[in-house]
N, C-alpha and C. Protein backbone atom coordinates (compact mmCIF):
# COMPACT_ATOMS: atom_id res chain seq x y z
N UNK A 1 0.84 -1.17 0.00
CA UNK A 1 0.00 0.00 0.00
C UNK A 1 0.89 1.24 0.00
N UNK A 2 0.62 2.60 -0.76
CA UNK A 2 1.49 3.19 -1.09
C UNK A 2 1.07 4.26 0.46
N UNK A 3 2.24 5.31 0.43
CA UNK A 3 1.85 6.14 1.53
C UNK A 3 0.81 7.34 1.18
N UNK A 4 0.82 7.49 0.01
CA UNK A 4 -0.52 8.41 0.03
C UNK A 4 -1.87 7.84 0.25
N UNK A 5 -1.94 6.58 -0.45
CA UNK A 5 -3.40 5.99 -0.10
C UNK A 5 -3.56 5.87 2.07
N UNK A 6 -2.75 5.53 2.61
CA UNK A 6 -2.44 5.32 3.95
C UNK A 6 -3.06 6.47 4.62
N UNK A 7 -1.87 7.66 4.14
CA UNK A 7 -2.16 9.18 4.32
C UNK A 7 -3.55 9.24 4.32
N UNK A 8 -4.36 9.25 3.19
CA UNK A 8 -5.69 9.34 2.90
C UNK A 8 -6.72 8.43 3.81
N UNK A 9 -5.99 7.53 3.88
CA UNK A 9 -7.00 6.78 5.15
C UNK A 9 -7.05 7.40 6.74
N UNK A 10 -5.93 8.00 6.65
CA UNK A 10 -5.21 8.39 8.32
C UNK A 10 -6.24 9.24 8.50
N UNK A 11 -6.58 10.51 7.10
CA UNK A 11 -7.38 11.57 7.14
C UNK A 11 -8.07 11.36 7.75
N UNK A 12 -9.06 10.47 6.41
CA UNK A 12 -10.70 10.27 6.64
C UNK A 12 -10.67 9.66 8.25
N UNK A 13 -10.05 8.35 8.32
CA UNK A 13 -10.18 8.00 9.63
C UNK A 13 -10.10 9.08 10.94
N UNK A 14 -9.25 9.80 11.02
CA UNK A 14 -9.68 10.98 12.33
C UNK A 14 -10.42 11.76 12.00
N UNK A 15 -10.56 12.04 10.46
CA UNK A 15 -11.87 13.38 10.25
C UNK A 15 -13.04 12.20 10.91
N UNK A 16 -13.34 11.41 10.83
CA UNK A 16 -14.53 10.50 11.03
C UNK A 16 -14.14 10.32 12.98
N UNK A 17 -13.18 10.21 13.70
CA UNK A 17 -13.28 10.40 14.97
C UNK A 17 -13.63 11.49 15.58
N UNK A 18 -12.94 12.62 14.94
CA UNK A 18 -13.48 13.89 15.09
C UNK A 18 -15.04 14.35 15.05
N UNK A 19 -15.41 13.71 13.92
CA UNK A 19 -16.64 14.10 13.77
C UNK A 19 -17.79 13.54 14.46
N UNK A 20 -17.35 12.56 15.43
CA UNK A 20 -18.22 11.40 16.34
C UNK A 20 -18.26 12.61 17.40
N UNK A 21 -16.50 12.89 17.85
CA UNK A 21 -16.92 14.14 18.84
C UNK A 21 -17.58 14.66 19.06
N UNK A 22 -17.11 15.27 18.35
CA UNK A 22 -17.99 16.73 17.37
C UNK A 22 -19.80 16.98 17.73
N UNK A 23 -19.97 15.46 17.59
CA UNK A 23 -21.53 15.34 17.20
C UNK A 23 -22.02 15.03 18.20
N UNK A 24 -21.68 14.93 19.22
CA UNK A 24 -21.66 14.21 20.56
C UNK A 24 -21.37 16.02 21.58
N UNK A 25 -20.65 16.40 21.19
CA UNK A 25 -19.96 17.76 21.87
C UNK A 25 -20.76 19.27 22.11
N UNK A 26 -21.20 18.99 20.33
CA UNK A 26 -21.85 20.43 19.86
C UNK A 26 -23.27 20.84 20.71
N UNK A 27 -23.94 19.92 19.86
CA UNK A 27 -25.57 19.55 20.97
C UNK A 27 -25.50 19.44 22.27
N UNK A 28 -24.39 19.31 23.25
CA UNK A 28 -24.31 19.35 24.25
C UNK A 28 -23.73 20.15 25.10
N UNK A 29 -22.93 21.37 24.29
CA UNK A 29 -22.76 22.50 25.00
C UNK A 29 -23.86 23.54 24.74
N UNK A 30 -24.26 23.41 23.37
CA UNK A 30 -25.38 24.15 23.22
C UNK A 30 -26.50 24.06 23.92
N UNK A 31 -27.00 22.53 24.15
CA UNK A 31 -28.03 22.26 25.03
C UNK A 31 -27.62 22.90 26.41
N UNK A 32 -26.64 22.73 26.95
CA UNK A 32 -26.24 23.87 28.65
C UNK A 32 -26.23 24.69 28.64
N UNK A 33 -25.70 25.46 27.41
CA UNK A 33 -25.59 26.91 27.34
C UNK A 33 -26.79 27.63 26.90
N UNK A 34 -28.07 27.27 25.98
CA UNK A 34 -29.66 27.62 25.76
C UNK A 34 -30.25 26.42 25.67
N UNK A 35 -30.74 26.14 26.37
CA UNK A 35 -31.95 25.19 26.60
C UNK A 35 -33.08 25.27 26.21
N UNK A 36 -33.83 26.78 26.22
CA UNK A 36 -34.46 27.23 25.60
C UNK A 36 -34.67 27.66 24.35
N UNK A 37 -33.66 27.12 23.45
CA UNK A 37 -33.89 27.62 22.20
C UNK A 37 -33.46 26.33 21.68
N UNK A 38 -32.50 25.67 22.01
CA UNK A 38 -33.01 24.60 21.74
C UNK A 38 -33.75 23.39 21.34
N UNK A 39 -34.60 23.53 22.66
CA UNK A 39 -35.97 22.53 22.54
C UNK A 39 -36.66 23.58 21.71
N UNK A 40 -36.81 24.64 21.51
CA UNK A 40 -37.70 25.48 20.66
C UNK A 40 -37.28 25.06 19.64
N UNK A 41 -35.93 25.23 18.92
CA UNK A 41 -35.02 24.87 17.59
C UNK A 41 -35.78 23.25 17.28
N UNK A 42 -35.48 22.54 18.39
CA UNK A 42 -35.68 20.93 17.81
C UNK A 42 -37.09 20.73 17.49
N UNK A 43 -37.86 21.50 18.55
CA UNK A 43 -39.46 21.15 18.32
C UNK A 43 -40.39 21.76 16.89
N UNK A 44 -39.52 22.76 16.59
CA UNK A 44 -39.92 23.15 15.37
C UNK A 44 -39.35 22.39 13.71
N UNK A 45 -37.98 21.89 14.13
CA UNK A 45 -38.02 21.24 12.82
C UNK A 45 -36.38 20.25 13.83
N UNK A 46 -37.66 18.96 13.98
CA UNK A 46 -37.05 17.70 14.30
C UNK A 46 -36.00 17.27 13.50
N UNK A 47 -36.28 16.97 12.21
CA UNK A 47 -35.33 16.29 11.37
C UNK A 47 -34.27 17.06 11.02
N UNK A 48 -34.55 18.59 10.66
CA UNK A 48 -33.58 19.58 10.22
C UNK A 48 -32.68 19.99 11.23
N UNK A 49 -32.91 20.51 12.25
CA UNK A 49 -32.65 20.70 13.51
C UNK A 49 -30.61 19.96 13.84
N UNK A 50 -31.01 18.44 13.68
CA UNK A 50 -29.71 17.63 13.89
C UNK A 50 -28.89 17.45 13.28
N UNK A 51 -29.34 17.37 11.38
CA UNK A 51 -28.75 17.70 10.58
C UNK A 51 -27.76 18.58 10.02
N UNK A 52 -28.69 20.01 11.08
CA UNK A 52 -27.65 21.22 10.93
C UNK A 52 -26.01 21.18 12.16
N UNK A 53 -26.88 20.69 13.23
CA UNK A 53 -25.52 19.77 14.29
C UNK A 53 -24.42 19.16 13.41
N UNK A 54 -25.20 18.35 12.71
CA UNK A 54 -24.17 17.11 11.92
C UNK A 54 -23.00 17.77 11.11
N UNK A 55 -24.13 18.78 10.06
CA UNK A 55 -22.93 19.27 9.47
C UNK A 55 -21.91 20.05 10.01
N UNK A 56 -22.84 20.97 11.18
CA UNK A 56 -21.58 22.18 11.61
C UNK A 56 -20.28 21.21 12.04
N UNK A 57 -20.48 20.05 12.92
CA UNK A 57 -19.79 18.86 13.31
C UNK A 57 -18.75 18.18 12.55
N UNK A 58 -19.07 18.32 11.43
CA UNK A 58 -18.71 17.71 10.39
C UNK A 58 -17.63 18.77 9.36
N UNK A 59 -18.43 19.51 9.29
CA UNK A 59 -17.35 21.08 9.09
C UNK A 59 -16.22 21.58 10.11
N UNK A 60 -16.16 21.06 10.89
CA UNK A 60 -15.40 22.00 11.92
C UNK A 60 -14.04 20.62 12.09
N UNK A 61 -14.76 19.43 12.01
CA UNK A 61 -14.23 18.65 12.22
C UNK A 61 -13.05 18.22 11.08
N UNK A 62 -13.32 18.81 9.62
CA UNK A 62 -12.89 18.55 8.31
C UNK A 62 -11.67 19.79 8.29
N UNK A 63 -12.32 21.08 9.00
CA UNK A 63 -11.43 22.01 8.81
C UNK A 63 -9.71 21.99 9.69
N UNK A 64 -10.28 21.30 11.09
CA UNK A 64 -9.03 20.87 11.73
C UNK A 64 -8.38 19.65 11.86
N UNK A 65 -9.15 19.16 10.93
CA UNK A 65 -8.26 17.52 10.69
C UNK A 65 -7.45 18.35 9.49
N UNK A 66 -7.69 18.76 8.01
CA UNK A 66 -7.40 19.34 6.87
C UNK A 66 -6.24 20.42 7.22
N UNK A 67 -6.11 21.07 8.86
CA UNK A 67 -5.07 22.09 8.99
C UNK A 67 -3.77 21.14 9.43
N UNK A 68 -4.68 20.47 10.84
CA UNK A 68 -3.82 19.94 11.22
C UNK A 68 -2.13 18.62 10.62
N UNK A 69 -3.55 18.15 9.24
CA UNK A 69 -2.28 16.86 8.17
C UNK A 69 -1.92 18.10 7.60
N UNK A 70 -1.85 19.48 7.30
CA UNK A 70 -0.74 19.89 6.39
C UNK A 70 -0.02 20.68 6.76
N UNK A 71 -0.23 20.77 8.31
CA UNK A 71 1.13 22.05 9.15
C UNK A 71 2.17 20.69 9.60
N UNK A 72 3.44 20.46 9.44
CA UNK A 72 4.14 19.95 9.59
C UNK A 72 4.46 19.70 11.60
N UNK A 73 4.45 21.12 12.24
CA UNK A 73 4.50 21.20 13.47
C UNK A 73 2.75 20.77 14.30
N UNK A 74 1.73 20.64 13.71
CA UNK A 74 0.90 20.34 14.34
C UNK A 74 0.55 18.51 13.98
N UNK A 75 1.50 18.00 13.06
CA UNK A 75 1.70 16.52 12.79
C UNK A 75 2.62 15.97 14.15
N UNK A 76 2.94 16.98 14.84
CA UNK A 76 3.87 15.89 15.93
C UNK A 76 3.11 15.68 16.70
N UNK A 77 1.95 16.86 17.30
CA UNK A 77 0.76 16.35 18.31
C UNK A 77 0.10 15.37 17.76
């Protein structure tokens, strides 16, 4: 297996740990920090609501996996 395909797995694989975080993290500081808008947010659009979690989750998670493989000094952490 060559080292870029590897590389490419290393990515996806922590962008995809990250993004478990992430998804697990977001909704749950938000839920402590407004509660009230929240359950207002979810009760008005259930399905959309988590989705928008997912992606911000998923975005945030892509942007610091994507910094982190190409700064050379943030590859040693």
């Amino acid at each position: 297996m060559s080292n870029r395909i590897r590389a490419r797995r290393r990515f996806w694989r922590s962008t995809g740990l990250m993004f478990l975080i992430y998804a697990v993290v977001i909704p749950a500081i938000f839920f402590i920090l407004d509660r009230e808008t929240f359950l207002r947010l979810f009760r008005k659009e259930p399905l959309l609501f988590p989705l928008e979690l997912a992606g911000a989750a998923f975005g945030i998670s892509l942007i610091i996996t994507a910094w982190t493989h190409r700064d050379p000094e943030l590859q040693k952490w």
